[in-house]
N, C-alpha and C. Protein backbone atom coordinates (compact mmCIF):
# COMPACT_ATOMS: atom_id res chain seq x y z
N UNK A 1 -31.59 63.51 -75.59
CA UNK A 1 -30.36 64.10 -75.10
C UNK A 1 -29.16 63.54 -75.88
N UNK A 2 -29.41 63.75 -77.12
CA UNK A 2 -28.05 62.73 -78.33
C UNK A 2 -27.58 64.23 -79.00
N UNK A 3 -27.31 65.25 -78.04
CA UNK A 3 -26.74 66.14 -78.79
C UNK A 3 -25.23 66.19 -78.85
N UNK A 4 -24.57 65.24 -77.80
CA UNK A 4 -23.49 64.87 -78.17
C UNK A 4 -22.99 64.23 -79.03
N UNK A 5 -23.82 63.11 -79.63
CA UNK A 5 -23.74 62.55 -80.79
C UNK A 5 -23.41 63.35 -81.93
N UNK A 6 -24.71 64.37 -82.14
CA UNK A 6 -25.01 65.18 -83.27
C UNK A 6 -23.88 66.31 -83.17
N UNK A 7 -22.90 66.32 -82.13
CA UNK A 7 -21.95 67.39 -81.86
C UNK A 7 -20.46 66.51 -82.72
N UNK A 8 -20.27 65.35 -82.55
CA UNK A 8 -19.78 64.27 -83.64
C UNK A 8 -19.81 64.37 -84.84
N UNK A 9 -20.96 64.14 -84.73
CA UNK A 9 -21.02 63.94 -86.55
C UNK A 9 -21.31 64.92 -86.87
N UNK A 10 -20.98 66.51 -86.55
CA UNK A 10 -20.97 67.89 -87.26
C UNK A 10 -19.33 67.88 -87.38
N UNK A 11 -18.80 67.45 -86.02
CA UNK A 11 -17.32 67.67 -85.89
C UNK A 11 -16.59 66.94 -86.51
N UNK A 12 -17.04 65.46 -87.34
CA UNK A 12 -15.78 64.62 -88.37
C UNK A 12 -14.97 65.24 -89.34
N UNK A 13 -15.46 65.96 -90.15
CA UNK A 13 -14.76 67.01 -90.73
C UNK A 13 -13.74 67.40 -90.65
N UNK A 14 -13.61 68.49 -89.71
CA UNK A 14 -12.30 68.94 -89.00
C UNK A 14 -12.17 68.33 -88.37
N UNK A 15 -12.20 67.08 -87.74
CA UNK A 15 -11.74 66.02 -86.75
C UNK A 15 -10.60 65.67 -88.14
N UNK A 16 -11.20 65.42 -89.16
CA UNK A 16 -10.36 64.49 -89.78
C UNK A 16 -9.10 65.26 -90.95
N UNK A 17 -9.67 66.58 -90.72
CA UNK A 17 -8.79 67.78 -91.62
C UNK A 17 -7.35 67.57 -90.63
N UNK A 18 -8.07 67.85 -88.88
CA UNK A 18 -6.83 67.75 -87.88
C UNK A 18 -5.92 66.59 -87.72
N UNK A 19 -6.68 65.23 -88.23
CA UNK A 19 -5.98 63.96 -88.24
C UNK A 19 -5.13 63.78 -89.01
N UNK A 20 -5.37 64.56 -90.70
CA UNK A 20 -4.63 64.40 -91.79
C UNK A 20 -5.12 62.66 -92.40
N UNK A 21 -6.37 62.80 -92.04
CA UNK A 21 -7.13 61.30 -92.77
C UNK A 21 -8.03 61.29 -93.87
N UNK A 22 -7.61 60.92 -94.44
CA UNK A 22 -8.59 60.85 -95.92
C UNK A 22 -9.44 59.87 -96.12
N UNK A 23 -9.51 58.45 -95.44
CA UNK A 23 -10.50 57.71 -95.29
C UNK A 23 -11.30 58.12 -93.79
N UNK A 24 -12.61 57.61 -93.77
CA UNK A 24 -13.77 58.52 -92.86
C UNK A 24 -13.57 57.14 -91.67
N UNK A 25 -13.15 55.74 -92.31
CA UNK A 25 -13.49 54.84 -91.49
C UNK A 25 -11.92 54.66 -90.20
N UNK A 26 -11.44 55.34 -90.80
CA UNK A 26 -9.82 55.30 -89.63
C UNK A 26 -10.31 56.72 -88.58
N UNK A 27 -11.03 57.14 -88.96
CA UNK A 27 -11.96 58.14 -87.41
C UNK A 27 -11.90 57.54 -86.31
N UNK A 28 -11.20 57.86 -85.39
CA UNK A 28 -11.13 57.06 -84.09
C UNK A 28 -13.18 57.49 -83.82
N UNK A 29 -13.25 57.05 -83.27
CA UNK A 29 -14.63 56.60 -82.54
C UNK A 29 -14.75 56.50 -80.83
N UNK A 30 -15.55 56.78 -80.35
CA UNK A 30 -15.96 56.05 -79.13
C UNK A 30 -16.58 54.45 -79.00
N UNK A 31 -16.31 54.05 -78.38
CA UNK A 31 -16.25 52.84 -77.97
C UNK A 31 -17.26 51.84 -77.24
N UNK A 32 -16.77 52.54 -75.79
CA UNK A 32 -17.40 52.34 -74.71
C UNK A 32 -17.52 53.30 -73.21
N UNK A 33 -17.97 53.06 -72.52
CA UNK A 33 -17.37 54.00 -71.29
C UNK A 33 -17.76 52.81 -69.80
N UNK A 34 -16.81 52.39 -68.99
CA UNK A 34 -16.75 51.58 -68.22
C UNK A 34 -16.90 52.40 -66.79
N UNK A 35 -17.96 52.22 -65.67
CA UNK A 35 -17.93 53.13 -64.44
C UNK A 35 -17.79 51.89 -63.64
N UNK A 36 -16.68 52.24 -62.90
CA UNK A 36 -16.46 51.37 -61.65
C UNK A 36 -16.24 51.91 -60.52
N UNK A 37 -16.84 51.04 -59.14
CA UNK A 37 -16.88 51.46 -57.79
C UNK A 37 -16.00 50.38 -57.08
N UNK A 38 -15.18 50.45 -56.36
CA UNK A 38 -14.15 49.87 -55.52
C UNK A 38 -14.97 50.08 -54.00
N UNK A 39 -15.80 48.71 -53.27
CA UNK A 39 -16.75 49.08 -52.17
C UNK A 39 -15.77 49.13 -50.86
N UNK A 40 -14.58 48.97 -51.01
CA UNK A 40 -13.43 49.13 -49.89
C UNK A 40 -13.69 47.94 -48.59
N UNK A 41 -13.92 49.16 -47.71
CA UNK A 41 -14.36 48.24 -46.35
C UNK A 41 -15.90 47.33 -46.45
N UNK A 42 -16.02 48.23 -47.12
CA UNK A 42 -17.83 48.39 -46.93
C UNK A 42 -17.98 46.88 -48.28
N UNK A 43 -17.42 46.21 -48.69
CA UNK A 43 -17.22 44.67 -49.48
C UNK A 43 -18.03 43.93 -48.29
N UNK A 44 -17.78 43.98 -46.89
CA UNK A 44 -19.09 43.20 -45.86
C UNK A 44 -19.53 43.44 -45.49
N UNK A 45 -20.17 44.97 -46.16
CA UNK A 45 -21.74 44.94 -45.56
C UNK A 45 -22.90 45.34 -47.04
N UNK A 46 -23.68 43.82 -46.90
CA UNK A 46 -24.60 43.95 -47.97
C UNK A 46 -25.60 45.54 -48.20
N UNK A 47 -25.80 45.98 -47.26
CA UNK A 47 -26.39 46.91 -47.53
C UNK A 47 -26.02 48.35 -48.41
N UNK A 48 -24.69 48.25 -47.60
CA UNK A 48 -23.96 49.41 -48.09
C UNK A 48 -23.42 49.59 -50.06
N UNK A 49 -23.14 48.45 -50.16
CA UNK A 49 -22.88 47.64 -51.74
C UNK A 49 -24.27 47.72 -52.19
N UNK A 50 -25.62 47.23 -52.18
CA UNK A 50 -26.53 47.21 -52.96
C UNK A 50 -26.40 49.12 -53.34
N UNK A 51 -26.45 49.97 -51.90
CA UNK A 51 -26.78 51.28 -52.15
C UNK A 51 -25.85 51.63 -53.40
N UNK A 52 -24.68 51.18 -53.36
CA UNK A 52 -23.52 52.01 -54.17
C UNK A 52 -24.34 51.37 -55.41
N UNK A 53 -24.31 49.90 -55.80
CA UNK A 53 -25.00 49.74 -57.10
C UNK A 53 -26.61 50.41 -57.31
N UNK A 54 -27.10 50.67 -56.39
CA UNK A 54 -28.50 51.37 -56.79
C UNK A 54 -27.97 52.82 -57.29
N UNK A 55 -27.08 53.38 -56.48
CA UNK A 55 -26.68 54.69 -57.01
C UNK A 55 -26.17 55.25 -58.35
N UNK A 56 -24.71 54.07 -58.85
CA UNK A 56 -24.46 53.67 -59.89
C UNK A 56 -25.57 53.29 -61.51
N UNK A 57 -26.22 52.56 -60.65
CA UNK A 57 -27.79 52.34 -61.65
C UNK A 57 -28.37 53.61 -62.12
N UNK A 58 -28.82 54.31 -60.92
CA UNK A 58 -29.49 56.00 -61.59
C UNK A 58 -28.66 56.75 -62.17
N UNK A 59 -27.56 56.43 -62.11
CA UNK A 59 -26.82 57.63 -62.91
C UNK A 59 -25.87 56.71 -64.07
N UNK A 60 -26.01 55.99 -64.10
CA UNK A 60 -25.80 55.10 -65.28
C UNK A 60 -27.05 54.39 -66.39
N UNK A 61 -28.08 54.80 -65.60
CA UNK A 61 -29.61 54.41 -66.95
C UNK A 61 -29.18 53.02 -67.01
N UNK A 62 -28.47 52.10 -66.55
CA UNK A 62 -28.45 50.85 -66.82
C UNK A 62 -28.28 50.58 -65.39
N UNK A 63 -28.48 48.96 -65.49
CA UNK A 63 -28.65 47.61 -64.48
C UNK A 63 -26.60 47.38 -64.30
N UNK A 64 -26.36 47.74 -63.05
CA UNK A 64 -25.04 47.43 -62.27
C UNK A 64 -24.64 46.22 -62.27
N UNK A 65 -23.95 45.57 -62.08
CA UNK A 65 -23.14 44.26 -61.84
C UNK A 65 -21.93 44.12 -60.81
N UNK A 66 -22.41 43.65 -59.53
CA UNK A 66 -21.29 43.29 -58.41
C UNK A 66 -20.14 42.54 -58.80
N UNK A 67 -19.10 42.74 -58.63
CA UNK A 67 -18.13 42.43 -58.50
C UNK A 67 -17.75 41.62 -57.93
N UNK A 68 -16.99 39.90 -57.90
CA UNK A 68 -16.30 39.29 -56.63
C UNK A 68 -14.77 39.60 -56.64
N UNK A 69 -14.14 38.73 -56.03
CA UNK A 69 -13.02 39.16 -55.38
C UNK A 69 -12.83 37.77 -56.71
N UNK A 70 -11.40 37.37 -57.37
CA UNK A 70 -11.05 36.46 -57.86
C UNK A 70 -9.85 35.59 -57.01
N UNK A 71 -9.21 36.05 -56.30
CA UNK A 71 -8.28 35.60 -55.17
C UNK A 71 -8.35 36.17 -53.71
N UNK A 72 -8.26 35.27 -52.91
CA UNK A 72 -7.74 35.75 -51.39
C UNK A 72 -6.78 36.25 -51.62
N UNK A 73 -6.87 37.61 -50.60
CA UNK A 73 -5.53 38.26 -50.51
C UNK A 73 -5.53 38.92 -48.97
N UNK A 74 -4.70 38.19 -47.67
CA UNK A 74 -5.29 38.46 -46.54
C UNK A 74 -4.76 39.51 -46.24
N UNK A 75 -4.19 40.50 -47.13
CA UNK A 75 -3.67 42.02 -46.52
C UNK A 75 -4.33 42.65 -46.21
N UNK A 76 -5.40 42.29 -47.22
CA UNK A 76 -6.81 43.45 -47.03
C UNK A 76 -8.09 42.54 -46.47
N UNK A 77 -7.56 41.52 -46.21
CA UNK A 77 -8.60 40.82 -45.60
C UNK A 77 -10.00 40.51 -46.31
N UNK A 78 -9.61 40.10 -47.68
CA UNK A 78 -10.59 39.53 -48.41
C UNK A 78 -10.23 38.00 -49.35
N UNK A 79 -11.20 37.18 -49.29
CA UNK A 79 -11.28 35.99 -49.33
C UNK A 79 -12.49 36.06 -50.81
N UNK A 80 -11.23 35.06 -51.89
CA UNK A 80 -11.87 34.39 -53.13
C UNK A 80 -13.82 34.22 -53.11
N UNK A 81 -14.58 35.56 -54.03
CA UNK A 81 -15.64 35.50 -53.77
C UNK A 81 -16.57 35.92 -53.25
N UNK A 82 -15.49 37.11 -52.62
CA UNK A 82 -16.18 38.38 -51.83
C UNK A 82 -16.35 39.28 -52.83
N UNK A 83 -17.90 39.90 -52.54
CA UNK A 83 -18.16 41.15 -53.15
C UNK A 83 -17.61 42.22 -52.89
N UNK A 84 -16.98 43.22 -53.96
CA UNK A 84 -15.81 43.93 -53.45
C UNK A 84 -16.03 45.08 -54.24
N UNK A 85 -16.63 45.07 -55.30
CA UNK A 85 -17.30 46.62 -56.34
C UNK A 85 -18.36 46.04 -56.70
N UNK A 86 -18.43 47.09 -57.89
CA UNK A 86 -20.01 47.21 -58.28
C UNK A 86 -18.99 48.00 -60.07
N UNK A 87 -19.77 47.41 -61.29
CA UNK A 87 -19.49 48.01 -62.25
C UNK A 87 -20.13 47.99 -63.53
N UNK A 88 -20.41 48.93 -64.43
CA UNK A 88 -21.45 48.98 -65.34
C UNK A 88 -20.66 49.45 -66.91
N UNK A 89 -20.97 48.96 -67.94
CA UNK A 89 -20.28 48.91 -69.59
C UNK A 89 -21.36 49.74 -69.90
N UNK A 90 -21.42 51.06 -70.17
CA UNK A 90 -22.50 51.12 -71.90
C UNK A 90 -22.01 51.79 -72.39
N UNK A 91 -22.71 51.69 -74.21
CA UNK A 91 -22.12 51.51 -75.58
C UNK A 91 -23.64 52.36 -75.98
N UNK A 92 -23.15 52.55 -77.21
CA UNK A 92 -24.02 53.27 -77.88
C UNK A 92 -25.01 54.58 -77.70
N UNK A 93 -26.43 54.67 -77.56
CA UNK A 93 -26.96 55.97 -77.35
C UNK A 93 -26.66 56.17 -75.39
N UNK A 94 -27.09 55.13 -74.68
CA UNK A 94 -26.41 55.22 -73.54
C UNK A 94 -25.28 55.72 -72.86
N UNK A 95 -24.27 55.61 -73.78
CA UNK A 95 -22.99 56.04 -73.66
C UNK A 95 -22.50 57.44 -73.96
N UNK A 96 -23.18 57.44 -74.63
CA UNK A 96 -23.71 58.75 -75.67
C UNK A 96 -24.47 59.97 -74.26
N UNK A 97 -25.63 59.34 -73.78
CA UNK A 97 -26.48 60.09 -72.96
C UNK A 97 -25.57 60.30 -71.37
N UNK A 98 -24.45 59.55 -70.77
CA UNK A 98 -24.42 59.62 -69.75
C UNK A 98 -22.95 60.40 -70.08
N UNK A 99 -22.33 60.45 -71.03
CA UNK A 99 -21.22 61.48 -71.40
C UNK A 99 -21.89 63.30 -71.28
N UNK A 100 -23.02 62.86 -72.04
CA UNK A 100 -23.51 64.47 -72.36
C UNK A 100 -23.85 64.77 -71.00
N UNK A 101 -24.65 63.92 -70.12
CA UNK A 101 -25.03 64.29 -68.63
C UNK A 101 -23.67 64.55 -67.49
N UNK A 102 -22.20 63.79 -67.84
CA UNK A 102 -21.49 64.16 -67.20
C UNK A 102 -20.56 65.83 -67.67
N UNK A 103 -20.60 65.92 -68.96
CA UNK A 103 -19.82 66.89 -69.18
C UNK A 103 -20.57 68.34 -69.22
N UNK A 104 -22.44 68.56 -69.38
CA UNK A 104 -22.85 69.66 -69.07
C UNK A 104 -23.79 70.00 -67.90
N UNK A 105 -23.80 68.81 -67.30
CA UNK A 105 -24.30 68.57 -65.98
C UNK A 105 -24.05 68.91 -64.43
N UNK A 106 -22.81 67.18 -64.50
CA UNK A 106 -22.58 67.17 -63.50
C UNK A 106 -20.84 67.77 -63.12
N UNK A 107 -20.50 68.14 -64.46
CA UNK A 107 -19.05 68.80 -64.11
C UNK A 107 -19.04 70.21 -63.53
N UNK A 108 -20.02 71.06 -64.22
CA UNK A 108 -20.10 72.39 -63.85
C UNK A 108 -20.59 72.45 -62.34
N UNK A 109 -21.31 71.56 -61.68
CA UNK A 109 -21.44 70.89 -59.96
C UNK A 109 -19.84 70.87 -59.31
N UNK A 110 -19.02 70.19 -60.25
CA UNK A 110 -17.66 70.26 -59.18
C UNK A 110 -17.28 71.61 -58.81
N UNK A 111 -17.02 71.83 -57.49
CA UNK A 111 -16.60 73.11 -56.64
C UNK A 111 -15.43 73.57 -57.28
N UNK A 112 -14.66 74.43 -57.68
CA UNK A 112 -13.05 74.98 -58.28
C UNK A 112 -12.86 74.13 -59.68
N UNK A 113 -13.57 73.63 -60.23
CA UNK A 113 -13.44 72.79 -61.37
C UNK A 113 -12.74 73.30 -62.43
N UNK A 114 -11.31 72.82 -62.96
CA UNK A 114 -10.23 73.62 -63.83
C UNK A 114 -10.21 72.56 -65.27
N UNK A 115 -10.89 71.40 -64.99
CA UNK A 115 -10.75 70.91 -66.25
C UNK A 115 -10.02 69.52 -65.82
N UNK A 116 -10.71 68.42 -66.77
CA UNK A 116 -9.78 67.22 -66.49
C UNK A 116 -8.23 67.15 -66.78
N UNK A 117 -8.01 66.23 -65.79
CA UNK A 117 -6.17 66.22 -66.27
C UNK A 117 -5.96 65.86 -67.87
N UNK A 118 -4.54 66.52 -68.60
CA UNK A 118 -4.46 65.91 -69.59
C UNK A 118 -3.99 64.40 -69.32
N UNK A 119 -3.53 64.19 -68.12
CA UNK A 119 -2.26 63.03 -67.62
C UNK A 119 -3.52 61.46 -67.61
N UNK A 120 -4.71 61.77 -67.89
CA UNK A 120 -5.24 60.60 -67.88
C UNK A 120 -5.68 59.39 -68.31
N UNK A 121 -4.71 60.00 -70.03
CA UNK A 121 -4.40 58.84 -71.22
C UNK A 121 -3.57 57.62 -70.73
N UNK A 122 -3.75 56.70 -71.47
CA UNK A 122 -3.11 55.37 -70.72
C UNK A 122 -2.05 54.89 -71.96
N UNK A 123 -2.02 55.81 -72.99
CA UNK A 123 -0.64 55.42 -74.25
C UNK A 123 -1.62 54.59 -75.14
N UNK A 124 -2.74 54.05 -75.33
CA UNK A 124 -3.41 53.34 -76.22
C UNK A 124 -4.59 54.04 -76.95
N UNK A 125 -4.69 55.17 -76.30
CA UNK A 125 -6.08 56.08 -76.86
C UNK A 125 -7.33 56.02 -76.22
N UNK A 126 -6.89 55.44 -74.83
CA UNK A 126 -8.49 55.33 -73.62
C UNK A 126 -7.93 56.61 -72.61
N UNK A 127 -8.98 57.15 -72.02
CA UNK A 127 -9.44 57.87 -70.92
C UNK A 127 -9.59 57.41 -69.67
N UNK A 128 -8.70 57.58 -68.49
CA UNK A 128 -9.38 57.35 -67.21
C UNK A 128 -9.68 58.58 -66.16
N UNK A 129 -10.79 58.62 -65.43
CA UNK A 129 -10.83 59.76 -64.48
C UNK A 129 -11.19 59.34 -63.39
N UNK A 130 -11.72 59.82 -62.75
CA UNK A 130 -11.94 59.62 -61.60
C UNK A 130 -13.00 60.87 -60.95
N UNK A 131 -13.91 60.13 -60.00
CA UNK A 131 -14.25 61.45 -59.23
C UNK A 131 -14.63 60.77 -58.29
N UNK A 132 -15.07 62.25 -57.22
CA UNK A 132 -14.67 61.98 -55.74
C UNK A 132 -15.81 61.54 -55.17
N UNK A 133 -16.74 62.00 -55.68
CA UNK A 133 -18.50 61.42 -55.07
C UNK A 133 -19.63 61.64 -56.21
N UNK A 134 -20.99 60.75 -55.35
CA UNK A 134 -21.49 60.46 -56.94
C UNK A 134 -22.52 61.60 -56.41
N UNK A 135 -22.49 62.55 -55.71
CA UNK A 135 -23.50 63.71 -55.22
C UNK A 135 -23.47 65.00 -56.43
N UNK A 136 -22.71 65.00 -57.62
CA UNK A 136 -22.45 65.85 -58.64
C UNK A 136 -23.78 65.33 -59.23
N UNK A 137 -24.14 64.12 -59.69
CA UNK A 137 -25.22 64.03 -60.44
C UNK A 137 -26.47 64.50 -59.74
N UNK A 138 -27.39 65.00 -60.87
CA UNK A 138 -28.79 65.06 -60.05
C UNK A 138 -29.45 64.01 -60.01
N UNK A 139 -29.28 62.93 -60.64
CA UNK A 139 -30.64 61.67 -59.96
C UNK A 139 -30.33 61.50 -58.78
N UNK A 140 -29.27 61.52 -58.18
CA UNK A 140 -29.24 61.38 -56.46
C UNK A 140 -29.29 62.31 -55.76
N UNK A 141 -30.36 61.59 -54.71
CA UNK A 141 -30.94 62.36 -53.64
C UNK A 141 -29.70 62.05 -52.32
N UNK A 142 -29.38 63.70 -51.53
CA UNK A 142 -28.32 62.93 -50.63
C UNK A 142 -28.81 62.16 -49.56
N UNK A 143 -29.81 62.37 -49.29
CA UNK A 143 -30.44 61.41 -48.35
C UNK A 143 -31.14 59.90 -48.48
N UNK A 144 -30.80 59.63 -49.70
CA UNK A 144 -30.75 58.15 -50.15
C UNK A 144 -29.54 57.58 -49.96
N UNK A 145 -28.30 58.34 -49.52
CA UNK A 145 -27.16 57.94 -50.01
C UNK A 145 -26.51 57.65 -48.02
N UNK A 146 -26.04 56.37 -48.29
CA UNK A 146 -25.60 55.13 -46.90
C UNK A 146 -24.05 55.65 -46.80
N UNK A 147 -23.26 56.30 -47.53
CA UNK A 147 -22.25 56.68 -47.64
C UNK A 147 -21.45 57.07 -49.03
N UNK A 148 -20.90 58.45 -48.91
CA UNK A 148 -20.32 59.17 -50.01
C UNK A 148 -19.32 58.36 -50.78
N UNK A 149 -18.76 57.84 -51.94
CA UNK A 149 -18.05 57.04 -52.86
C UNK A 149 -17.57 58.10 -54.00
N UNK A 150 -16.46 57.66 -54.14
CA UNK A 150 -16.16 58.04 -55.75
C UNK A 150 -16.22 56.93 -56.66
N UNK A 151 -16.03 57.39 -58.10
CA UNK A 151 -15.82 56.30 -58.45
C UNK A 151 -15.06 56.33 -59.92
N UNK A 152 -14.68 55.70 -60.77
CA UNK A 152 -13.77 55.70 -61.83
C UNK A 152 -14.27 55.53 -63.04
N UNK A 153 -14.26 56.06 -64.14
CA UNK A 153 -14.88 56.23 -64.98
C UNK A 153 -13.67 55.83 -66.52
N UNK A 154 -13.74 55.41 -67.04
CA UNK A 154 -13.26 55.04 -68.32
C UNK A 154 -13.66 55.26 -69.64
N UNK A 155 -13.11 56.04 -70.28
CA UNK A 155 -13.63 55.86 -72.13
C UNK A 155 -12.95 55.42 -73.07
N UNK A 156 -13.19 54.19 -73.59
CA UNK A 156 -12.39 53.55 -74.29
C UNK A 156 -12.60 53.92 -76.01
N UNK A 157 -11.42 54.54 -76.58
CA UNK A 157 -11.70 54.84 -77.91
C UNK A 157 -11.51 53.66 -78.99
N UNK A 158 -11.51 53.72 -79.86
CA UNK A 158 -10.63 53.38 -81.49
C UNK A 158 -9.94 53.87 -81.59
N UNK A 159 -9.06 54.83 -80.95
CA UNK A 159 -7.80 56.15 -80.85
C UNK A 159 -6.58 55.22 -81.06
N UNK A 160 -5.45 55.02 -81.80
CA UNK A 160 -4.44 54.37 -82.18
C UNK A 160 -3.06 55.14 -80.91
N UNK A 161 -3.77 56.52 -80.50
CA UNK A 161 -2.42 57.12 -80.11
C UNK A 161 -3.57 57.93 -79.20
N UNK A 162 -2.44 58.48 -77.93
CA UNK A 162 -3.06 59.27 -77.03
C UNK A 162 -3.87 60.71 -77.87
N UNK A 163 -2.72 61.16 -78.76
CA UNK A 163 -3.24 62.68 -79.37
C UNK A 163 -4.02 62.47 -80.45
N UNK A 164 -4.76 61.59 -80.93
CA UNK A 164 -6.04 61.22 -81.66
C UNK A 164 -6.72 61.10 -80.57
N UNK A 165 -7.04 60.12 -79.56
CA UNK A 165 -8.00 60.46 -78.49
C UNK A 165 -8.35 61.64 -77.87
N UNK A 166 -7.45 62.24 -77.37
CA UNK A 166 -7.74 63.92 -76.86
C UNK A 166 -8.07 64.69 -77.67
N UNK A 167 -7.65 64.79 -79.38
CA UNK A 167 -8.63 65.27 -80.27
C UNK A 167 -10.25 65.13 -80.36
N UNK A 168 -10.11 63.59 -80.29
CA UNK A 168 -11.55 63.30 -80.21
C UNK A 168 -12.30 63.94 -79.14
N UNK A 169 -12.13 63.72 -78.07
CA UNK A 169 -12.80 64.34 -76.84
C UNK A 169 -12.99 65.44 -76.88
N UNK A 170 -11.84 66.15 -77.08
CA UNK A 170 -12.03 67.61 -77.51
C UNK A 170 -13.04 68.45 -78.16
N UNK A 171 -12.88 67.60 -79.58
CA UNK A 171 -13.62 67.75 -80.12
C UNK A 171 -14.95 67.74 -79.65
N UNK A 172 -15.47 66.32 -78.78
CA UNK A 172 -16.71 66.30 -78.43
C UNK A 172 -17.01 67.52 -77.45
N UNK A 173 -16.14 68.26 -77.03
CA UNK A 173 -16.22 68.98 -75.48
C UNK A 173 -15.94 69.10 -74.40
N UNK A 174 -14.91 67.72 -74.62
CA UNK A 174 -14.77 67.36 -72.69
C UNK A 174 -14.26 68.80 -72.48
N UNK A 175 -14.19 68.75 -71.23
CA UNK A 175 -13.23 70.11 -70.71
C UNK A 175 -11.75 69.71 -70.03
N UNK A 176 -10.93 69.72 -70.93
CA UNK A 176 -9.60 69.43 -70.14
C UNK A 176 -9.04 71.08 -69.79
N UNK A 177 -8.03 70.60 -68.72
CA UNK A 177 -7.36 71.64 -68.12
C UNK A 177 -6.09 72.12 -68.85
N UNK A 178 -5.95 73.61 -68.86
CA UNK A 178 -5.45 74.52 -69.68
C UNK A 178 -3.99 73.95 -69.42
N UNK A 179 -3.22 73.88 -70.91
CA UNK A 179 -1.66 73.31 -70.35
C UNK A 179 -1.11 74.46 -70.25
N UNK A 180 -0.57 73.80 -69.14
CA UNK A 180 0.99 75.10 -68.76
C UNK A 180 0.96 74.52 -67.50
């Protein structure tokens, strides 16, 4: 499933005709892609947290990593050391495989789906999104699932500028939403 890859490296070309780059190695690139879960209330109850990282796990092809808390903060009533998310890094064909599974997969699953915001550049050339539950993917079964989560998703480029990153993506396929 590396046809996103191979959708890349057909697209450098005119990636780089559109950049106005004449060296191949100033190609912004992908990076990484970072999925994180924020376990809210549910930070004290072990059960509920393993589920979100088991869930996270199947639809990430990789091994999750809990989160602690690094400071007390008694607003929210959590104390230095509490488990509080769940979050997973992959790079390479991984990163590669769970992009292609979110963008011809599990997006065409979202109900009224118009396209990601353009507004979700951060001014450095990374991606943030967000979604509302992890029931879009197919490795989860809903009846494995202890309670519905969204969760946040990140793609971190080599992009120097927001409009080299959204090229890139573009390029790869994401589906952003029509401006106007």
């Amino acid at each position: 499933m590396l046809q996103l890859k191979e959708r890349w490296v057909s697209k450098k070309a005119e990636l780089m005709k559109s950049l106005g780059l004449a060296n191949q190695m100033l190609l912004p690139k992908l990076e990484k892609v970072a999925i994180s879960v924020g376990a809210g209330e549910g930070s004290k109850d072990q059960k509920l947290l393993q589920n979100i990282a088991d869930t996270i796990t199947l639809i990430a092809g990789q091994k999750t990593v809990i989160t602690k808390a690094k400071k007390s903060v008694a607003t929210f009533k959590i104390r230095q050391g509490m488990n509080v998310g769940v979050r997973v890094t992959l790079r390479g064909n991984q990163m590669y495989n769970f992009l292609e599974k979110l963008i011809s997969i599990a997006v065409p699953r979202i109900k009224d789906f118009r396209g990601f915001p353009r507004s979700g550049f951060d001014g450095s050339g990374n991606y943030n999104l967000g979604l509302s539950e992890q029931l879009i993917f197919p490795e989860v079964n809903y009846d494995d699932i202890v309670k519905i989560h969204g969760m946040n998703i990140s793609i971190v480029t080599t992009a120097r500028s927001d409009k080299e990153a959204f090229l890139l993506l573009e390029s790869l396929g994401f589906p952003f939403a029509k401006k106007g």
